[in-house]
C-alpha atoms as a PDB file:
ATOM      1  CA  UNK A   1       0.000   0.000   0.000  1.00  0.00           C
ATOM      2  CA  UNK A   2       1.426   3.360  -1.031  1.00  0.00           C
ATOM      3  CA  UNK A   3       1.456   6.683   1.157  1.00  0.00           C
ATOM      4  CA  UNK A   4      -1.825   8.308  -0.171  1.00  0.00           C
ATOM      5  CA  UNK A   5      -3.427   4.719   0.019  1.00  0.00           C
ATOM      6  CA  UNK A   6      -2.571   4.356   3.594  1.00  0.00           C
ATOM      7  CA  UNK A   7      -3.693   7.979   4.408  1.00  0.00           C
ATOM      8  CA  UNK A   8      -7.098   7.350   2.962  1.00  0.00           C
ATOM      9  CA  UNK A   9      -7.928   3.869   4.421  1.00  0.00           C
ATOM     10  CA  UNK A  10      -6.817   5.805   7.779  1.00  0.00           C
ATOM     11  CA  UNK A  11      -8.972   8.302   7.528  1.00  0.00           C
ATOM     12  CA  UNK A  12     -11.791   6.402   6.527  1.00  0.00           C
ATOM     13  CA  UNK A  13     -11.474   3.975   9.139  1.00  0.00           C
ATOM     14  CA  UNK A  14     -10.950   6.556  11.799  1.00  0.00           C
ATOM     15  CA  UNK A  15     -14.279   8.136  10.849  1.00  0.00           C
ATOM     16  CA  UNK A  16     -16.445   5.153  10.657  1.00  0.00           C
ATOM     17  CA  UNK A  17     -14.765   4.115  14.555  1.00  0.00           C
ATOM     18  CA  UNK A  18     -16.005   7.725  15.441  1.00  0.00           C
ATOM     19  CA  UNK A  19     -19.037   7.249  14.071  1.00  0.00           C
ATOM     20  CA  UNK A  20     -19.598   4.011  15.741  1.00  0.00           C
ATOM     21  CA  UNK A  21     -18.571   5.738  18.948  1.00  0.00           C
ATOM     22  CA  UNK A  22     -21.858   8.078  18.550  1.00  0.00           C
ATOM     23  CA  UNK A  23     -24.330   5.205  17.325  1.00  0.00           C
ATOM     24  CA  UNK A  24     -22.616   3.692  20.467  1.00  0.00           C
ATOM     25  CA  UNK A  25     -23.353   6.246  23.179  1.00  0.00           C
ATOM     26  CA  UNK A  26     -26.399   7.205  21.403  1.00  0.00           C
ATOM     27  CA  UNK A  27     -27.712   3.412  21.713  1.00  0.00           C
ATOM     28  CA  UNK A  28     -26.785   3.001  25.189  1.00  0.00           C
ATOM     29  CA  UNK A  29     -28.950   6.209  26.582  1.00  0.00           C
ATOM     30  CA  UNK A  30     -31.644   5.560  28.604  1.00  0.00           C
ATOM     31  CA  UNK A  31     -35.240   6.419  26.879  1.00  0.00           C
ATOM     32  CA  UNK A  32     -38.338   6.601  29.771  1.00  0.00           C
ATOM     33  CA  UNK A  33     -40.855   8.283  27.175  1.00  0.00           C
ATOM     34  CA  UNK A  34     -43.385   6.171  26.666  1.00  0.00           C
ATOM     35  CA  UNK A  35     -45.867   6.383  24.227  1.00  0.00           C
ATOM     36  CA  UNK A  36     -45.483  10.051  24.521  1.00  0.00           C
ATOM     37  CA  UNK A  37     -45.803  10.780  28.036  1.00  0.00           C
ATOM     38  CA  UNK A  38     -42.235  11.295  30.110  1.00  0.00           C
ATOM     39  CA  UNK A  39     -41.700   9.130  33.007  1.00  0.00           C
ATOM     40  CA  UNK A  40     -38.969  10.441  35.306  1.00  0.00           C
ATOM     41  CA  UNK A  41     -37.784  10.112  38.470  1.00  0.00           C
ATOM     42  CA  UNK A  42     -36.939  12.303  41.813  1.00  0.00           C
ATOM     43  CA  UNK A  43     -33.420  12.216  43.432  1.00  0.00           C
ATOM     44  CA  UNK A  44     -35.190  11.545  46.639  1.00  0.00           C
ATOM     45  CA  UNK A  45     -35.877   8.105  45.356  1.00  0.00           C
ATOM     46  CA  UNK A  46     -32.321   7.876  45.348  1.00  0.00           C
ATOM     47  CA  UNK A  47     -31.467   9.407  49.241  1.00  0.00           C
ATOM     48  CA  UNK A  48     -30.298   5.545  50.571  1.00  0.00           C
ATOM     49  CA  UNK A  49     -27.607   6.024  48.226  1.00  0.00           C
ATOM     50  CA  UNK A  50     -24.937   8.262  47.909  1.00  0.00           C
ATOM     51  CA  UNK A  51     -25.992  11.371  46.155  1.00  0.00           C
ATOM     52  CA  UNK A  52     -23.328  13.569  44.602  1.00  0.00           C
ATOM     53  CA  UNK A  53     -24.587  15.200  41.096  1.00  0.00           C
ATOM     54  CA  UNK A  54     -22.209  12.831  39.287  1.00  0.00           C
ATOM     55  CA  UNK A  55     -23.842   9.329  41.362  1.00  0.00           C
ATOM     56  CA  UNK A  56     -27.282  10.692  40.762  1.00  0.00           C
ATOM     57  CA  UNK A  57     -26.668  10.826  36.734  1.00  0.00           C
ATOM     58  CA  UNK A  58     -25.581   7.314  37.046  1.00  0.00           C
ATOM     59  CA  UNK A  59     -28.321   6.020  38.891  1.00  0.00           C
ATOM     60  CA  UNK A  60     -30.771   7.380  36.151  1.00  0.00           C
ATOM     61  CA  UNK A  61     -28.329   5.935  33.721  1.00  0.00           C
ATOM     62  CA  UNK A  62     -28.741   2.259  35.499  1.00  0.00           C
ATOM     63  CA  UNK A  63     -32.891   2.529  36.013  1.00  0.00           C
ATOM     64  CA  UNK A  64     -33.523   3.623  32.356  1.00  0.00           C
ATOM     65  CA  UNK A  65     -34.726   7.225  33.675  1.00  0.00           C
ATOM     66  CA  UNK A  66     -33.992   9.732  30.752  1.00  0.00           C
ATOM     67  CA  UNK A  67     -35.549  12.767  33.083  1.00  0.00           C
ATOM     68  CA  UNK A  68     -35.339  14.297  36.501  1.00  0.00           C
ATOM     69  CA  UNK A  69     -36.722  16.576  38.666  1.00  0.00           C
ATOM     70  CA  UNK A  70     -33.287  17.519  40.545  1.00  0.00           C
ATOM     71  CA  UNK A  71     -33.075  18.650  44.135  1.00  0.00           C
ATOM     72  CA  UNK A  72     -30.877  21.072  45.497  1.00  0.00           C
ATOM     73  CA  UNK A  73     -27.941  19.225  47.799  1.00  0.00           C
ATOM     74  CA  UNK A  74     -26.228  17.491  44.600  1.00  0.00           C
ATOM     75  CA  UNK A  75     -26.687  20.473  42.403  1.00  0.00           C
ATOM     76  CA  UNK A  76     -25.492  22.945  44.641  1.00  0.00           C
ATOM     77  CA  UNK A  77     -22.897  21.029  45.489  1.00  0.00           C
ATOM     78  CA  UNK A  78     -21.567  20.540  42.170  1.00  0.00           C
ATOM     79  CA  UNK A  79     -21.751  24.396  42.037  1.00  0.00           C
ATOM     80  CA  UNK A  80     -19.121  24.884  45.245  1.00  0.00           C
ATOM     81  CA  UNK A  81     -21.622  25.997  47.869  1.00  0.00           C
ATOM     82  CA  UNK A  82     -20.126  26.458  51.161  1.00  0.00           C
ATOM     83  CA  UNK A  83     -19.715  22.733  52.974  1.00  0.00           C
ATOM     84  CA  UNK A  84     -19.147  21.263  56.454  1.00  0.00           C
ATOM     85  CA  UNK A  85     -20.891  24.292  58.424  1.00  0.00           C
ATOM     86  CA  UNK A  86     -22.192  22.362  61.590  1.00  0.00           C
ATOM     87  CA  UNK A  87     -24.209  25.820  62.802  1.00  0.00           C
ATOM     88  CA  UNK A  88     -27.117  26.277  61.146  1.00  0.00           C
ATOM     89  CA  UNK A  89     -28.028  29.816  61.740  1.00  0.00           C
ATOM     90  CA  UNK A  90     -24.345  30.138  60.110  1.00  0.00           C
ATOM     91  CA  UNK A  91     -24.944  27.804  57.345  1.00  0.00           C
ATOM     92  CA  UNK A  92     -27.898  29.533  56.537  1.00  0.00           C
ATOM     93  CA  UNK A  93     -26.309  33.149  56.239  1.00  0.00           C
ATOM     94  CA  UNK A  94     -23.306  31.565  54.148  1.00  0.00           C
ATOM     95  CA  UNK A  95     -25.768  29.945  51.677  1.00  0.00           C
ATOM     96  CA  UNK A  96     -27.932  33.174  51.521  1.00  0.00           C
ATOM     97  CA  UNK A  97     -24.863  34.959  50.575  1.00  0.00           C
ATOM     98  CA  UNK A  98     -23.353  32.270  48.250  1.00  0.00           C
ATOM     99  CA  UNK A  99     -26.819  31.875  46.123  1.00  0.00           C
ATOM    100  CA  UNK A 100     -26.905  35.613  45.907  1.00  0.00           C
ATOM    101  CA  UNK A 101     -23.846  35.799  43.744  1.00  0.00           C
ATOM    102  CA  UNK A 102     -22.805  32.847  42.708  1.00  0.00           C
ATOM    103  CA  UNK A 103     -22.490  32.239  38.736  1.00  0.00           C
ATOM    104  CA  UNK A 104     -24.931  30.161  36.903  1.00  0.00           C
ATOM    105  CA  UNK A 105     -21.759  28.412  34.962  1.00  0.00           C
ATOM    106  CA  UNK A 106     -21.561  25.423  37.032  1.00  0.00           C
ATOM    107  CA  UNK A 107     -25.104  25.100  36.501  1.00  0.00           C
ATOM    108  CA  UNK A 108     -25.393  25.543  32.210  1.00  0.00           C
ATOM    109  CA  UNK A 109     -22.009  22.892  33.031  1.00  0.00           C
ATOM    110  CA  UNK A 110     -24.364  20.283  35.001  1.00  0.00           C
ATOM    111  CA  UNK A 111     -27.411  20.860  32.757  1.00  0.00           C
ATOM    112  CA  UNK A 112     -24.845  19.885  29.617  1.00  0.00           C
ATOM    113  CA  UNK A 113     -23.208  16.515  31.494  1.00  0.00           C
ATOM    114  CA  UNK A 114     -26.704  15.238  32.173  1.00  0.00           C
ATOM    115  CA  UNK A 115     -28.254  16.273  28.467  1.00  0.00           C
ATOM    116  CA  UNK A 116     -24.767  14.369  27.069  1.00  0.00           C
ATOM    117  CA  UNK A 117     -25.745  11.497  29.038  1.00  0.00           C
ATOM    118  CA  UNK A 118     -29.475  11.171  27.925  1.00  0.00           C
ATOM    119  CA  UNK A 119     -30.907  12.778  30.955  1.00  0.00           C
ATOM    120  CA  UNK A 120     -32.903  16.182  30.929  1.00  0.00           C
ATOM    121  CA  UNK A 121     -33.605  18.477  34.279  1.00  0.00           C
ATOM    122  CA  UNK A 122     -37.395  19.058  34.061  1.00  0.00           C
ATOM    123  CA  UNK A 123     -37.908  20.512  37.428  1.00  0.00           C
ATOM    124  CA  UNK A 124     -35.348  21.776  40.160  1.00  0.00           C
ATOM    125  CA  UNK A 125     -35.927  21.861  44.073  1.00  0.00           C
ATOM    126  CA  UNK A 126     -33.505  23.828  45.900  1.00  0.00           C
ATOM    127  CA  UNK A 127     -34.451  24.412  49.662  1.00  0.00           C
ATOM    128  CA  UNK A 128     -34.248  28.580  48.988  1.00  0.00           C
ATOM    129  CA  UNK A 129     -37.801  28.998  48.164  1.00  0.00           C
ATOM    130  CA  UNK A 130     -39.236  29.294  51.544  1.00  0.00           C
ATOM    131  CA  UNK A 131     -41.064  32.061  53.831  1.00  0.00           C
ATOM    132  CA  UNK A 132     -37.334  33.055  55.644  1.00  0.00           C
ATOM    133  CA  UNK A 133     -35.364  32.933  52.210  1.00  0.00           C
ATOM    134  CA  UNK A 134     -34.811  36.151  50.397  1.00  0.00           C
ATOM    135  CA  UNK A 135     -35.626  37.489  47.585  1.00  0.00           C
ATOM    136  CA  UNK A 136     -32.363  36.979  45.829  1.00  0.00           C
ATOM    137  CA  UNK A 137     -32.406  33.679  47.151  1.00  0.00           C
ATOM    138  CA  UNK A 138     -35.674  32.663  45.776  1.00  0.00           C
ATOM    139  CA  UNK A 139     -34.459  34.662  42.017  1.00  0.00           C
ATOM    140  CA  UNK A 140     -30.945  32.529  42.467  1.00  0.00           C
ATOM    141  CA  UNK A 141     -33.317  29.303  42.244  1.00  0.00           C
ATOM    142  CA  UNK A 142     -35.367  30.494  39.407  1.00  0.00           C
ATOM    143  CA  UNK A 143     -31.950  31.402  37.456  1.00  0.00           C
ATOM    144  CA  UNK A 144     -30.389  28.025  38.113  1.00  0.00           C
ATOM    145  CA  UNK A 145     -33.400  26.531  37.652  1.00  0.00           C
ATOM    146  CA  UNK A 146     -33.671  28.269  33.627  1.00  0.00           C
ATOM    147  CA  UNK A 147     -29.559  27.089  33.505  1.00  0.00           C
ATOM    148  CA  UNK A 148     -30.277  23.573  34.528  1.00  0.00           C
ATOM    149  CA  UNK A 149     -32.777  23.979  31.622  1.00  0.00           C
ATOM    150  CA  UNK A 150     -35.604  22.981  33.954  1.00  0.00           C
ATOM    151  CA  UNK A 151     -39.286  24.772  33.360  1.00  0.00           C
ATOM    152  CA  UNK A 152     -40.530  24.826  37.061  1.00  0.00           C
ATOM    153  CA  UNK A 153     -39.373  24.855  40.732  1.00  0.00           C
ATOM    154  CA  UNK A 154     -40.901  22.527  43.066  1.00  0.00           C
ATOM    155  CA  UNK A 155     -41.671  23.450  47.267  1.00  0.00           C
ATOM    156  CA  UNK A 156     -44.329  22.619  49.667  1.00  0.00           C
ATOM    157  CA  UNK A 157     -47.811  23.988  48.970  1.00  0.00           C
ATOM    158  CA  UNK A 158     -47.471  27.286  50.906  1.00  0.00           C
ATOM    159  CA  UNK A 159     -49.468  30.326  52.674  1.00  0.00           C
ATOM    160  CA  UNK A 160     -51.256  32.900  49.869  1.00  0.00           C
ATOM    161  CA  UNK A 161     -48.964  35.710  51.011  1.00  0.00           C
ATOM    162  CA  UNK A 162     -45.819  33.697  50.236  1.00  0.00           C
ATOM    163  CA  UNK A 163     -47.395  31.992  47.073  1.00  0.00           C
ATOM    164  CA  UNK A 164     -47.901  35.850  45.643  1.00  0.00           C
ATOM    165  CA  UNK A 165     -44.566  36.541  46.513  1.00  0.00           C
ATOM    166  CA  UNK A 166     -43.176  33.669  44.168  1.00  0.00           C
ATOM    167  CA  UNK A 167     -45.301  33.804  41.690  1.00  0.00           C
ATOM    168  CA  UNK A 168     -44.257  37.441  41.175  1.00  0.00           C
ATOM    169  CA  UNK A 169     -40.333  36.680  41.037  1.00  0.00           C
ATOM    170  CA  UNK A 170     -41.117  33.928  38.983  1.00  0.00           C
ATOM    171  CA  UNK A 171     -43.080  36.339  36.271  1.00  0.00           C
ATOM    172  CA  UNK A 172     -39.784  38.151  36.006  1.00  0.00           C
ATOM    173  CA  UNK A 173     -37.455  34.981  35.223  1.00  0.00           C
ATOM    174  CA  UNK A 174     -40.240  33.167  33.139  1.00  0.00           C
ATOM    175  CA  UNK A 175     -40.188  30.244  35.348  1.00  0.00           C
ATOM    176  CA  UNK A 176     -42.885  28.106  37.185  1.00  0.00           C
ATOM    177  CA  UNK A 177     -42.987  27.729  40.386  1.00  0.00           C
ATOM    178  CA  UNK A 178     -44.846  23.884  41.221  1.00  0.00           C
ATOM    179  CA  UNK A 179     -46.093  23.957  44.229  1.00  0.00           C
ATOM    180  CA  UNK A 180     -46.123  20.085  45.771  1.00  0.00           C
ATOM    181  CA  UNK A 181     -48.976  18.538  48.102  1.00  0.00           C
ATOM    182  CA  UNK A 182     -48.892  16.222  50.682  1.00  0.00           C
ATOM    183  CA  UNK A 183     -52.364  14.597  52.537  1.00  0.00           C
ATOM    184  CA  UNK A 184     -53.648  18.731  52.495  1.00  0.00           C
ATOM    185  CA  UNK A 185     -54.008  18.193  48.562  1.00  0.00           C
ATOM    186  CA  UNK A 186     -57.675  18.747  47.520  1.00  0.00           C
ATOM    187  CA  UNK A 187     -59.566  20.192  44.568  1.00  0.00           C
ATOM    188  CA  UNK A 188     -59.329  23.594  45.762  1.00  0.00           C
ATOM    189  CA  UNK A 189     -56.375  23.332  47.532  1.00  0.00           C
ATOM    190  CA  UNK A 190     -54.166  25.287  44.464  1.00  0.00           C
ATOM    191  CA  UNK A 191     -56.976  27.924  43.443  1.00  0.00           C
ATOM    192  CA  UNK A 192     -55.751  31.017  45.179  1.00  0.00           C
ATOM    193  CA  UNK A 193     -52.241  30.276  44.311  1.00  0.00           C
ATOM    194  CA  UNK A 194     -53.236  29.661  40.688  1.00  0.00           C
ATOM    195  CA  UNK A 195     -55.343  33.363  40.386  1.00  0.00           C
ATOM    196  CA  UNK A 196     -52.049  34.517  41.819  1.00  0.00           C
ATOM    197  CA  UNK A 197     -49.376  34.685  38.812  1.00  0.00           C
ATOM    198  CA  UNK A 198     -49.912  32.481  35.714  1.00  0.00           C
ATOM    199  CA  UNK A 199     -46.625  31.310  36.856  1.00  0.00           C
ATOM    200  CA  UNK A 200     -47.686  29.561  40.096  1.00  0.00           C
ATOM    201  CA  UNK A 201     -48.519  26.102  38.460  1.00  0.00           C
ATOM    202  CA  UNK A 202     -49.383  22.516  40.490  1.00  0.00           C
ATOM    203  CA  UNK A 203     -46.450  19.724  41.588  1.00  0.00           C
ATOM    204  CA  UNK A 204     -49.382  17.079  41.719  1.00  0.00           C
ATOM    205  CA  UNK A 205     -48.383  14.258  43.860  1.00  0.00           C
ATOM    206  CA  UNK A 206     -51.362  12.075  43.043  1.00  0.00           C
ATOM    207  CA  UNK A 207     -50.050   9.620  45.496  1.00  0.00           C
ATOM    208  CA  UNK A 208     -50.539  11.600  48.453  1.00  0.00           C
ATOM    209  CA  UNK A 209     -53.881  12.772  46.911  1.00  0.00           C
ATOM    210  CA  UNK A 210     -55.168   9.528  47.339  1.00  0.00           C
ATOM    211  CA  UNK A 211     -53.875   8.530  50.595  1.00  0.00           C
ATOM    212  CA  UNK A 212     -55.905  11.726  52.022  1.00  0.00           C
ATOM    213  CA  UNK A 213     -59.441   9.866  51.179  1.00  0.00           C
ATOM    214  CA  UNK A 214     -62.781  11.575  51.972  1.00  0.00           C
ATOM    215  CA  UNK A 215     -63.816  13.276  48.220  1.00  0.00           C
ATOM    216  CA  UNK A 216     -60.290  12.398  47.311  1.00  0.00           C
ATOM    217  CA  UNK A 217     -61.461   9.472  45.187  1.00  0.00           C
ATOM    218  CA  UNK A 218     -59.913   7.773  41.569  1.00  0.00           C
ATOM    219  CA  UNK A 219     -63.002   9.650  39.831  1.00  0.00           C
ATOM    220  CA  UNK A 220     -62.244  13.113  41.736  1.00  0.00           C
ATOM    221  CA  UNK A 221     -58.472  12.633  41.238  1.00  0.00           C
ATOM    222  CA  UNK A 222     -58.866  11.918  36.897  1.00  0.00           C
ATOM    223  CA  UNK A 223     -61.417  15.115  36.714  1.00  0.00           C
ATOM    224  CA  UNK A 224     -59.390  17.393  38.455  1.00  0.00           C
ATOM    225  CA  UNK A 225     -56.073  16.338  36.500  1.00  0.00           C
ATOM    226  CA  UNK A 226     -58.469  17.099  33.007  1.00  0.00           C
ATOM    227  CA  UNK A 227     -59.893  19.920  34.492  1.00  0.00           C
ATOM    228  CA  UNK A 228     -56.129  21.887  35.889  1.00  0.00           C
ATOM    229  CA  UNK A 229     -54.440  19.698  32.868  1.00  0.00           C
ATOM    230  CA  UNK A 230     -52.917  23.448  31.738  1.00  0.00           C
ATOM    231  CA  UNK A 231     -51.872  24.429  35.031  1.00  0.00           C
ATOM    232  CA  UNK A 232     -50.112  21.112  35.800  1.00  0.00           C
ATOM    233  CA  UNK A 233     -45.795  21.413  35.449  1.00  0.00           C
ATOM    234  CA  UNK A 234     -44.813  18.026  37.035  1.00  0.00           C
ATOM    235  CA  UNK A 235     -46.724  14.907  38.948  1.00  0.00           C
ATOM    236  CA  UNK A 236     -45.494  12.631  41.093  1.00  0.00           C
ATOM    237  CA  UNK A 237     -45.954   9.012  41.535  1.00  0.00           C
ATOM    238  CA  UNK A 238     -46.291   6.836  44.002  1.00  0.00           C
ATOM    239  CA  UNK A 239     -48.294   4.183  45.149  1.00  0.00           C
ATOM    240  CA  UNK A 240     -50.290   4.445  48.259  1.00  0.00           C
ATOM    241  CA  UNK A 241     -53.138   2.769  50.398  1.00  0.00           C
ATOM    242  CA  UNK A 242     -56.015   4.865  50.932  1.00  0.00           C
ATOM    243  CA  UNK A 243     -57.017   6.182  54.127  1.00  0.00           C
ATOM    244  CA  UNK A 244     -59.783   3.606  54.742  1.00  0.00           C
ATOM    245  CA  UNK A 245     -56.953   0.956  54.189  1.00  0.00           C
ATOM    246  CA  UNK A 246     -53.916   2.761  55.944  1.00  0.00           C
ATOM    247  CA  UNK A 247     -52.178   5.125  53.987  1.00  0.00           C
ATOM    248  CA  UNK A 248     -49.088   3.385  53.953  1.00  0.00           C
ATOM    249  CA  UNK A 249     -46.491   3.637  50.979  1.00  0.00           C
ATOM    250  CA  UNK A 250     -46.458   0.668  48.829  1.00  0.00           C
ATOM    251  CA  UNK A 251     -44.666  -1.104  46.207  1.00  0.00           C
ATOM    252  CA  UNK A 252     -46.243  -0.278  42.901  1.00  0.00           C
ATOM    253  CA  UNK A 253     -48.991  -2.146  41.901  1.00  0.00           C
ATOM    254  CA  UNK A 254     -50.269  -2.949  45.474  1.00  0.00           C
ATOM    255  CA  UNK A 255     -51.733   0.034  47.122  1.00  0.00           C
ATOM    256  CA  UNK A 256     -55.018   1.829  45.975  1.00  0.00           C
ATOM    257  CA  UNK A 257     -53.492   4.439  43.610  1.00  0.00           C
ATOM    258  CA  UNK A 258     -54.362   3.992  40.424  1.00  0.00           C
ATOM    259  CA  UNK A 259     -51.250   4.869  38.287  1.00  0.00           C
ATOM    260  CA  UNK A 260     -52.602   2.949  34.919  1.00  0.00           C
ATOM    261  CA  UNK A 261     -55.620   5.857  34.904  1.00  0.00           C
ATOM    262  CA  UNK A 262     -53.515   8.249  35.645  1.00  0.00           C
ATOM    263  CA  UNK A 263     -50.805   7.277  33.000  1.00  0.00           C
ATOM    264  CA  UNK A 264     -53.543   6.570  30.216  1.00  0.00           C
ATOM    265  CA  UNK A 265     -54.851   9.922  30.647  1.00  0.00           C
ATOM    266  CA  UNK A 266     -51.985  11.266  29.981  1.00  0.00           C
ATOM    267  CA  UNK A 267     -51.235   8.938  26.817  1.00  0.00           C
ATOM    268  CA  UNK A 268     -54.838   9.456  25.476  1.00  0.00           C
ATOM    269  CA  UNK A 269     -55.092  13.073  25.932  1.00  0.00           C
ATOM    270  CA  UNK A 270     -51.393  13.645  25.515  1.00  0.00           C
ATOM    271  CA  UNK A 271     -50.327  16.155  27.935  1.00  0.00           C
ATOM    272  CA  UNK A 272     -46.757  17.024  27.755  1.00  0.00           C
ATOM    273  CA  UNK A 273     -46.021  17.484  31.803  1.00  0.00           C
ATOM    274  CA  UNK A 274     -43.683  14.673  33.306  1.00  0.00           C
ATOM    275  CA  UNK A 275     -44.718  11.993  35.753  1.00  0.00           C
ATOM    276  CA  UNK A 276     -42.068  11.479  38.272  1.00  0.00           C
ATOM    277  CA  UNK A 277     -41.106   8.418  40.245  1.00  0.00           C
ATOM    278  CA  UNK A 278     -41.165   8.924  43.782  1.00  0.00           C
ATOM    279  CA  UNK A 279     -40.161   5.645  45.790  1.00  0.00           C
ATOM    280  CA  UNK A 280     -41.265   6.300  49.123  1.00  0.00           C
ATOM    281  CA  UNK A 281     -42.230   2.453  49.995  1.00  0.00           C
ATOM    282  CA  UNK A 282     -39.433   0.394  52.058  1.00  0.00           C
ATOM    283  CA  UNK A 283     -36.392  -0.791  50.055  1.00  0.00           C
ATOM    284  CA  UNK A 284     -36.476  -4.980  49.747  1.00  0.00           C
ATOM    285  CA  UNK A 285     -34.104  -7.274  51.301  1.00  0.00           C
ATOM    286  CA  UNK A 286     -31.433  -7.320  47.850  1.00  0.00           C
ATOM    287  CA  UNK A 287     -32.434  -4.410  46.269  1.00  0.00           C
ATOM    288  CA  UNK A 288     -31.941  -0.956  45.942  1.00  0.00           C
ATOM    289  CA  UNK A 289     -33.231   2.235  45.358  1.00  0.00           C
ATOM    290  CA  UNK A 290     -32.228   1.980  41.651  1.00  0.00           C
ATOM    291  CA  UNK A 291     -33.237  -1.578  41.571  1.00  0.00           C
ATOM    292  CA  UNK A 292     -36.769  -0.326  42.887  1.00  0.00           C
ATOM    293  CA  UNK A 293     -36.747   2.840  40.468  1.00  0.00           C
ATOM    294  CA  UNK A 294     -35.806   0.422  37.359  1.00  0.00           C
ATOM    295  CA  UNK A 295     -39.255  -1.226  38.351  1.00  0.00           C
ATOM    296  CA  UNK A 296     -40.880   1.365  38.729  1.00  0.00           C
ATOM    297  CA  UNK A 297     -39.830   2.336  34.920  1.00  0.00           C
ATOM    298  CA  UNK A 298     -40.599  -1.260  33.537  1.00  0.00           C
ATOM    299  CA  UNK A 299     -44.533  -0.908  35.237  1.00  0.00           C
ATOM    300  CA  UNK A 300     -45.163   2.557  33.874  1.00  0.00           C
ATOM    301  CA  UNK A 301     -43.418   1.137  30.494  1.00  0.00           C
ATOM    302  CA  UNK A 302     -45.901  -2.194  30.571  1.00  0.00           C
ATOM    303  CA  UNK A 303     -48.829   0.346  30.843  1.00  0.00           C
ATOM    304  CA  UNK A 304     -47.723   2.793  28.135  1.00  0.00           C
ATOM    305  CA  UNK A 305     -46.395   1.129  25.203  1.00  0.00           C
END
């Protein structure tokens, strides 16, 4: 083989090993969209494990998630927040001050590891959106929140005053703000937030809305979700007893929740909000939390496609 020859065949085999590369890491990302709805996950499914930003894009890697909605430890961590403050009225005051200047580079730089990977940031709950947090705490988490390339916030259903407050700030950044229910969750529970700021949206977690029982029903829970379909930014899932038959977190498939209506709903009407996996239920003897989430995955897959 002469010079030129050599050259050629070099270049042509180097291209078609790059090119397998991409088919390669392209093949081996996970896909959770099924049958167009988005199935993702929560890191707090993942809090028995350890939960650095890096782990937590692994452990979506290993349970076939390809979205999240992120919390705030692992992502403010990977950002260089101020660590290993015992005090907490000191913690507080250094993370107040950090999140009120701190660059939203680390942040575009975690949003782009996780996208490489497969895995979008839907949603991202930082614990700076509450009553004692400032304002430029609260407009540091709607920031990070549009560099992660999330379109909400998540936090605790909250009092009106506060709920005005947020839904203001997030008017000015163009992000939503999901507020999240536990047992409290009713049919009205999200109205005065709502006539607020078109930005306050819900963080259904039609898990809990169950569990609470009384006009909390499977019927009540599939109206309201058509009714406040447009108002809805994120859902979470779990499965849960009712009250009438304890409440307790359960494995999927064995409480009183009923996932497959929910899920169907959202295939037949397609609405494009995510449905996150929460695993709240007690790990198994064997498994883990990413064992438990790759279930999880596999049921809401079985329903879908």
């Amino acid at each position: 083989m002469n010079r030129r020859s050599f050259l050629q065949s070099s270049a042509i085999f180097s291209a078609g090993a790059f090119f397998s590369n991409d088919i390669l890491a392209l093949a081996s990302q996970p896909n959770s969209k099924f049958g167009g709805v988005q199935v993702g996950v929560i890191t707090y499914s993942f809090r028995s494990m350890p939960g650095s930003a890096e782990q937590i894009l692994q452990y979506c890697l290993q349970s076939g998630v390809s979205a999240i909605e992120l919390m705030g430890d692992a992502a403010e961590a990977f950002a260089g927040c101020p660590t290993n403050i015992s005090d907490r009225k000191l913690r507080s005051e250094k993370m107040r001050e950090w999140r009120e200047s701190v660059s939203m580079d680390k942040f575009v730089e975690l949003r782009k590891m996780f996208k490489k990977a497969g895995v979008s940031i839907y949603a991202f709950k930082p614990d700076a959106l509450g009553m004692n947090n400032s304002d430029g705490e609260i407009e540091y988490a709607l920031k990070a929140a549009k560099a992660l390339g999330a379109k909400s916030v998540t936090l605790e259903l909250t009092k009106p005053e506060h709920s005005k407050r947020l839904g203001d700030l997030a008017a000015k950044h163009k992000v939503y703000i999901g507020y999240h229910n536990h047992t409290q969750g009713n049919d009205t529970a999200w109205d005065e937030a709502l006539a607020q700021s078109p930005y306050n949206s819900i963080n259904l977690d039609f898990g809990h809305y169950i569990a609470a029982g009384g006009k909390n029903t499977k019927e009540s829970l599939l109206s309201f979700i058509e009714a406040k379909h447009d108002r809805i930014t994120s859902m979470h899932m779990k499965d849960r007893a009712s009250k009438d038959n304890g409440a307790a977190n359960m494995p999927w498939g064995q409480g009183d929740t009923p996932i497959k209506d929910v899920l169907l709903l959202m295939k037949n009407k397609q609405y494009k909000f995510p449905a996150s996996i929460e695993v709240e239920y007690a790990i198994p003897a064997g498994s883990d939390a990413v064992k438990e989430v790759a279930k999880c995955v596999e049921y809401a897959k079985g329903i879908l496609s």
